[in-house]
PDB file of N, CA and C in Angstrom:
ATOM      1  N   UNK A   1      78.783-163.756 -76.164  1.00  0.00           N
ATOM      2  CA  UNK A   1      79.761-163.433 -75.149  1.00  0.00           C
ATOM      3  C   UNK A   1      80.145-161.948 -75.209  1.00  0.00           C
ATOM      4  N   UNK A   2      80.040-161.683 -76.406  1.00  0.00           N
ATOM      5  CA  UNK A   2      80.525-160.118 -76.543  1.00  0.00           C
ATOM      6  C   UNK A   2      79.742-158.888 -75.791  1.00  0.00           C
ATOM      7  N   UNK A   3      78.302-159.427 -75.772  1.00  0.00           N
ATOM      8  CA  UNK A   3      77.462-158.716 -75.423  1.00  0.00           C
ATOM      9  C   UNK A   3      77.408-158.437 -73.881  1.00  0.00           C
ATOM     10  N   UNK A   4      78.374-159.440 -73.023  1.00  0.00           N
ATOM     11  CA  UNK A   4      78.776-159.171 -71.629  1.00  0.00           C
ATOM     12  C   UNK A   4      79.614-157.732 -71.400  1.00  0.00           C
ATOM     13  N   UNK A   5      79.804-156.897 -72.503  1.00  0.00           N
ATOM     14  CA  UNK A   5      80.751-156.306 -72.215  1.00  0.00           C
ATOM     15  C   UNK A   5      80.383-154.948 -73.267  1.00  0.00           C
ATOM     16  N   UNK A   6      80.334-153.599 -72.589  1.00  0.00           N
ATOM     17  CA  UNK A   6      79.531-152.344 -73.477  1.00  0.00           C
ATOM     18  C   UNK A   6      80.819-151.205 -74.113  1.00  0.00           C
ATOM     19  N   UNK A   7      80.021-150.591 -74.585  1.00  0.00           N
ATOM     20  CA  UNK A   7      80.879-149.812 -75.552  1.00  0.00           C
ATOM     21  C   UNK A   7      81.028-147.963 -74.689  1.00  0.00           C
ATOM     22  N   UNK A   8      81.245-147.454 -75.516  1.00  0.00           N
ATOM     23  CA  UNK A   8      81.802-146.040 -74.346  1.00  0.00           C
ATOM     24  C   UNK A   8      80.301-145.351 -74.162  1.00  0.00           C
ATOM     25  N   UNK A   9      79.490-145.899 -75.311  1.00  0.00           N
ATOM     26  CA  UNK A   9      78.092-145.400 -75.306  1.00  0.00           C
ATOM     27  C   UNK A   9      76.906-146.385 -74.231  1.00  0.00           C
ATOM     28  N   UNK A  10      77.763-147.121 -73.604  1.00  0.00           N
ATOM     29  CA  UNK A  10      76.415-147.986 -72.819  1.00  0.00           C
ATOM     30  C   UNK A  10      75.427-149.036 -73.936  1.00  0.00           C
ATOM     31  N   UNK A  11      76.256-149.547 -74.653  1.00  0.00           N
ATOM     32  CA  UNK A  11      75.749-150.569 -75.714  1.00  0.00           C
ATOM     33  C   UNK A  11      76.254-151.672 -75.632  1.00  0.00           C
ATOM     34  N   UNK A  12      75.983-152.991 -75.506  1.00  0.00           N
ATOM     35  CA  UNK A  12      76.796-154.086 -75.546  1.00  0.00           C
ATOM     36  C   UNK A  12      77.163-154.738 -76.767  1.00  0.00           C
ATOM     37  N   UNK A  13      78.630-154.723 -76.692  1.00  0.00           N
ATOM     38  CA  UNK A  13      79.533-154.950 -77.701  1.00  0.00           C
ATOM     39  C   UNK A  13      79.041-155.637 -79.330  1.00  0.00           C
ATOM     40  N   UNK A  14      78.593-156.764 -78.552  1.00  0.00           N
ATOM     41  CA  UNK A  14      78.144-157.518 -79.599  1.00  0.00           C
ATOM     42  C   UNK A  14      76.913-157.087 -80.813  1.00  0.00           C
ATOM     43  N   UNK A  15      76.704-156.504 -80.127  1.00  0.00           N
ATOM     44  CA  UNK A  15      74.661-155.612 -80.833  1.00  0.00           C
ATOM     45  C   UNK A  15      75.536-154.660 -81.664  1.00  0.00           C
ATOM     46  N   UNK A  16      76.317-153.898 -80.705  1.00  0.00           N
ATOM     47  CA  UNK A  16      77.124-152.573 -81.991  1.00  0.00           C
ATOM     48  C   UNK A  16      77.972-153.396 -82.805  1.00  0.00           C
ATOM     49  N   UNK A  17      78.663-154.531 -83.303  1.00  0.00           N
ATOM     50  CA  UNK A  17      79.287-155.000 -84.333  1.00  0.00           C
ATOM     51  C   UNK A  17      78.241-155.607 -85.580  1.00  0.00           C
ATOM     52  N   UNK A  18      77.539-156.130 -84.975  1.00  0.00           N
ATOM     53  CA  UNK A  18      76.437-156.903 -85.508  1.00  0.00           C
ATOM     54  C   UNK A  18      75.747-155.575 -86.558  1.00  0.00           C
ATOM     55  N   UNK A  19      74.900-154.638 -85.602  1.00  0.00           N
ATOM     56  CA  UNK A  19      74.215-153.237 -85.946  1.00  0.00           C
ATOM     57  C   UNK A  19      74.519-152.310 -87.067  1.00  0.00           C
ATOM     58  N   UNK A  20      76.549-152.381 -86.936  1.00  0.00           N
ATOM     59  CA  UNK A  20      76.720-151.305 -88.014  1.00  0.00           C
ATOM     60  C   UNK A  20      77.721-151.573 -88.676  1.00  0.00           C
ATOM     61  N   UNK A  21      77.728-150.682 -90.007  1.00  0.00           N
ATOM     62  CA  UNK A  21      78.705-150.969 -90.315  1.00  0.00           C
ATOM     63  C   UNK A  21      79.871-150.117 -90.404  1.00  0.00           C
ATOM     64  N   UNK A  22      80.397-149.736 -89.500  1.00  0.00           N
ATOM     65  CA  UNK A  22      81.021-147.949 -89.508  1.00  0.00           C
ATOM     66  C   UNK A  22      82.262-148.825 -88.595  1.00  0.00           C
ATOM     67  N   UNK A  23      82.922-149.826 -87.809  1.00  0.00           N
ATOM     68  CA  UNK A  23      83.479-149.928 -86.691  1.00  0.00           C
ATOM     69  C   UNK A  23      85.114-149.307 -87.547  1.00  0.00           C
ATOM     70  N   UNK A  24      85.547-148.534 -87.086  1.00  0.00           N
ATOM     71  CA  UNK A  24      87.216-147.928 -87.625  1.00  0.00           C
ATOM     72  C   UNK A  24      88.228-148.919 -86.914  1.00  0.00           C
ATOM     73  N   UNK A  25      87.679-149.229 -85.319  1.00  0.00           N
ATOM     74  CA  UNK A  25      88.992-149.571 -84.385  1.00  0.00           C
ATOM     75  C   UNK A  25      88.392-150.418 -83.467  1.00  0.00           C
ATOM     76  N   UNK A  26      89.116-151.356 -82.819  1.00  0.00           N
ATOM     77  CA  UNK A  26      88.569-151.818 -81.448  1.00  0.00           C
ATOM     78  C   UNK A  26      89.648-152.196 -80.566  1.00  0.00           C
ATOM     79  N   UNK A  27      89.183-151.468 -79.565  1.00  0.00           N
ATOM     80  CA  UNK A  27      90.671-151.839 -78.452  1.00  0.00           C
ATOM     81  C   UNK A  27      89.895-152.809 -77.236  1.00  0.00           C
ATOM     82  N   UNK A  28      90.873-153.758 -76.903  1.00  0.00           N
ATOM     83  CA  UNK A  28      90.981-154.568 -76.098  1.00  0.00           C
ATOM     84  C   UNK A  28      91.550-154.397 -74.923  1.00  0.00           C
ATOM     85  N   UNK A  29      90.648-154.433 -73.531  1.00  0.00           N
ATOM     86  CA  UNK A  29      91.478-154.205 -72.794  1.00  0.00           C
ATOM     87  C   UNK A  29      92.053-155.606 -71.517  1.00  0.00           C
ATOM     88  N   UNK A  30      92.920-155.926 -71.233  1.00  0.00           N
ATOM     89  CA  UNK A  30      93.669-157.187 -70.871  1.00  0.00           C
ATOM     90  C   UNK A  30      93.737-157.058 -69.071  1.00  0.00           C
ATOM     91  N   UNK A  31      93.339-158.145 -68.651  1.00  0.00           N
ATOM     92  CA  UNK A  31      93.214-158.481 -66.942  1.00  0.00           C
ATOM     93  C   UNK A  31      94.469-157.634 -66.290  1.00  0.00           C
ATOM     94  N   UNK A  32      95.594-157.615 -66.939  1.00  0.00           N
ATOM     95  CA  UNK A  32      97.027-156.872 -66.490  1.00  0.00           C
ATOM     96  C   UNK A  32      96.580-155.466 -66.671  1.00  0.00           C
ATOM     97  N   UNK A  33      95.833-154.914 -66.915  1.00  0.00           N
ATOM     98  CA  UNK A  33      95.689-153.194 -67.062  1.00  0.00           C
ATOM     99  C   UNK A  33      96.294-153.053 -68.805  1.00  0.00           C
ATOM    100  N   UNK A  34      96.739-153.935 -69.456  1.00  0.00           N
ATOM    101  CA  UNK A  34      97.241-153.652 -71.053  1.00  0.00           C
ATOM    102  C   UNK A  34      96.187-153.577 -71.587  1.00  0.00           C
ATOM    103  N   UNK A  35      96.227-152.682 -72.670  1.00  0.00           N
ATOM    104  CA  UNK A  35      95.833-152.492 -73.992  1.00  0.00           C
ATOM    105  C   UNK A  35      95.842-152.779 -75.145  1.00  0.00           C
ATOM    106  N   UNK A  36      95.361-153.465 -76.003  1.00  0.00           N
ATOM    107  CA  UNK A  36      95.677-153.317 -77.589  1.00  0.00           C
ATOM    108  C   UNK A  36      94.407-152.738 -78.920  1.00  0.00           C
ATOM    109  N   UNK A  37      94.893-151.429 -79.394  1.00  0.00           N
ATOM    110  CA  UNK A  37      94.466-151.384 -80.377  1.00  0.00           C
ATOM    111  C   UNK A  37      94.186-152.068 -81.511  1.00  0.00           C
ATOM    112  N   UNK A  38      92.686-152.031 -82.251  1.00  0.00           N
ATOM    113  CA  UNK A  38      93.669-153.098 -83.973  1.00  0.00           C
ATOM    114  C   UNK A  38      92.341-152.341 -84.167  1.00  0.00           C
ATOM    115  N   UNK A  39      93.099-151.340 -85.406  1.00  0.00           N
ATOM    116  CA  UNK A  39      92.595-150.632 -86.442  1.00  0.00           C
ATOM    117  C   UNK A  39      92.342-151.426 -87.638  1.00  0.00           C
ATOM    118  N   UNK A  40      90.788-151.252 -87.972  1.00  0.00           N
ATOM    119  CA  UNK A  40      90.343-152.066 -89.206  1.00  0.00           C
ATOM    120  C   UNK A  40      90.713-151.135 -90.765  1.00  0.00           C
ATOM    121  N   UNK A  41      90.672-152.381 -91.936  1.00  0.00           N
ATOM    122  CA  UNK A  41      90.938-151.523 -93.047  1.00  0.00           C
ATOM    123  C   UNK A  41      89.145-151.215 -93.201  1.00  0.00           C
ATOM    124  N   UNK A  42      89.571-149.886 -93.885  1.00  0.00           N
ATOM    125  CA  UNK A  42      88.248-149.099 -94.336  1.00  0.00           C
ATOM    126  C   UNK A  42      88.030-149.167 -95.784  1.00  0.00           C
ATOM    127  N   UNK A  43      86.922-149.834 -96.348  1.00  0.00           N
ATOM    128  CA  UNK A  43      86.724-149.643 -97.651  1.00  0.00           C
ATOM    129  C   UNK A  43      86.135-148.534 -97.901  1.00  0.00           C
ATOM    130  N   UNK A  44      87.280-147.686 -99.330  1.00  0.00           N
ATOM    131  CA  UNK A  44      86.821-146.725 -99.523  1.00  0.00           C
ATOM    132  C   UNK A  44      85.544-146.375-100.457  1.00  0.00           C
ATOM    133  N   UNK A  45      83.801-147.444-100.242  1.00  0.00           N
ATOM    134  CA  UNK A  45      83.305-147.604-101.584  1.00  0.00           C
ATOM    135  C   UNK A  45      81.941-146.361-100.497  1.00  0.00           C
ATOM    136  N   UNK A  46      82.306-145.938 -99.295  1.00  0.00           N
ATOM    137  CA  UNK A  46      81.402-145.496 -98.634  1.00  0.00           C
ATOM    138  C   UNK A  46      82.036-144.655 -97.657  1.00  0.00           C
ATOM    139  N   UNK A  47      81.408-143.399 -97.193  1.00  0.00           N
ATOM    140  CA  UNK A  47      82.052-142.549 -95.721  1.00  0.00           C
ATOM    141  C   UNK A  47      81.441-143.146 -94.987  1.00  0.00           C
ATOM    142  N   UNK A  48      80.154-143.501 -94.795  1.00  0.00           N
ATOM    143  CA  UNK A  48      79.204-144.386 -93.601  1.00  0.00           C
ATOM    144  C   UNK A  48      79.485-145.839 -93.293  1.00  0.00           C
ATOM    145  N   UNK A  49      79.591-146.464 -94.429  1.00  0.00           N
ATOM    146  CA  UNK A  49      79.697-147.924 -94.458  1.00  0.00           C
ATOM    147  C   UNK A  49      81.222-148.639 -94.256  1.00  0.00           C
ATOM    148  N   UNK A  50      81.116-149.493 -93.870  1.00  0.00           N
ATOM    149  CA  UNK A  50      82.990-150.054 -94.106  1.00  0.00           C
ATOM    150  C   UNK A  50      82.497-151.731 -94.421  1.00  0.00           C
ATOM    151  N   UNK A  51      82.830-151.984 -95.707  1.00  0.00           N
ATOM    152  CA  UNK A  51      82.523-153.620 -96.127  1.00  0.00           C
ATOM    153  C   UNK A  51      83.383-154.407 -95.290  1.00  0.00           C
TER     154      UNK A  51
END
Protein backbone atom coordinates (compact mmCIF):
# COMPACT_ATOMS: atom_id res chain seq x y z
CA UNK A 1 0.00 0.00 0.00
CA UNK A 2 2.80 2.26 0.74
CA UNK A 3 4.14 2.01 -2.54
CA UNK A 4 0.87 3.94 -3.90
CA UNK A 5 2.39 6.89 -2.69
CA UNK A 6 6.28 8.56 -3.64
CA UNK A 7 8.79 10.31 -1.86
CA UNK A 8 10.13 14.04 -2.77
CA UNK A 9 12.57 12.03 -5.03
CA UNK A 10 9.88 10.22 -7.30
CA UNK A 11 10.33 6.81 -5.37
CA UNK A 12 7.51 4.93 -3.95
CA UNK A 13 7.32 4.98 -0.37
CA UNK A 14 7.40 1.58 0.38
CA UNK A 15 10.77 0.50 -1.80
CA UNK A 16 12.60 3.61 0.10
CA UNK A 17 11.72 2.13 3.72
CA UNK A 18 12.31 -1.32 2.78
CA UNK A 19 15.84 -0.09 0.63
CA UNK A 20 17.52 1.88 3.39
CA UNK A 21 18.49 2.31 6.25
CA UNK A 22 19.08 6.12 6.79
CA UNK A 23 15.01 7.21 7.22
CA UNK A 24 15.53 10.38 10.14
CA UNK A 25 11.67 11.49 9.72
CA UNK A 26 8.43 10.81 8.01
CA UNK A 27 5.67 13.18 7.65
CA UNK A 28 2.22 12.33 6.95
CA UNK A 29 0.11 14.20 5.12
CA UNK A 30 -3.93 14.05 6.15
CA UNK A 31 -7.17 14.44 3.58
CA UNK A 32 -7.85 17.93 5.75
CA UNK A 33 -4.56 19.61 4.33
CA UNK A 34 -2.83 18.54 8.13
CA UNK A 35 0.38 17.41 8.73
CA UNK A 36 2.25 15.28 11.10
CA UNK A 37 5.80 14.87 11.58
CA UNK A 38 7.32 11.74 13.66
CA UNK A 39 10.96 11.92 13.92
CA UNK A 40 12.67 8.51 14.35
CA UNK A 41 15.31 7.69 17.13
CA UNK A 42 18.76 7.41 15.45
CA UNK A 43 21.14 4.83 16.57
CA UNK A 44 24.25 6.24 17.21
CA UNK A 45 26.34 2.80 16.13
CA UNK A 46 26.51 4.44 12.39
CA UNK A 47 26.30 8.10 10.36
CA UNK A 48 24.78 6.03 7.30
CA UNK A 49 22.83 3.40 8.98
CA UNK A 50 19.96 3.86 11.64
CA UNK A 51 19.12 0.21 13.36
Amino acid sequence: MANQFFTNFDEPVGKRLCDHDDIIDVTLYFADNTQERIELAWSENSEDNNE
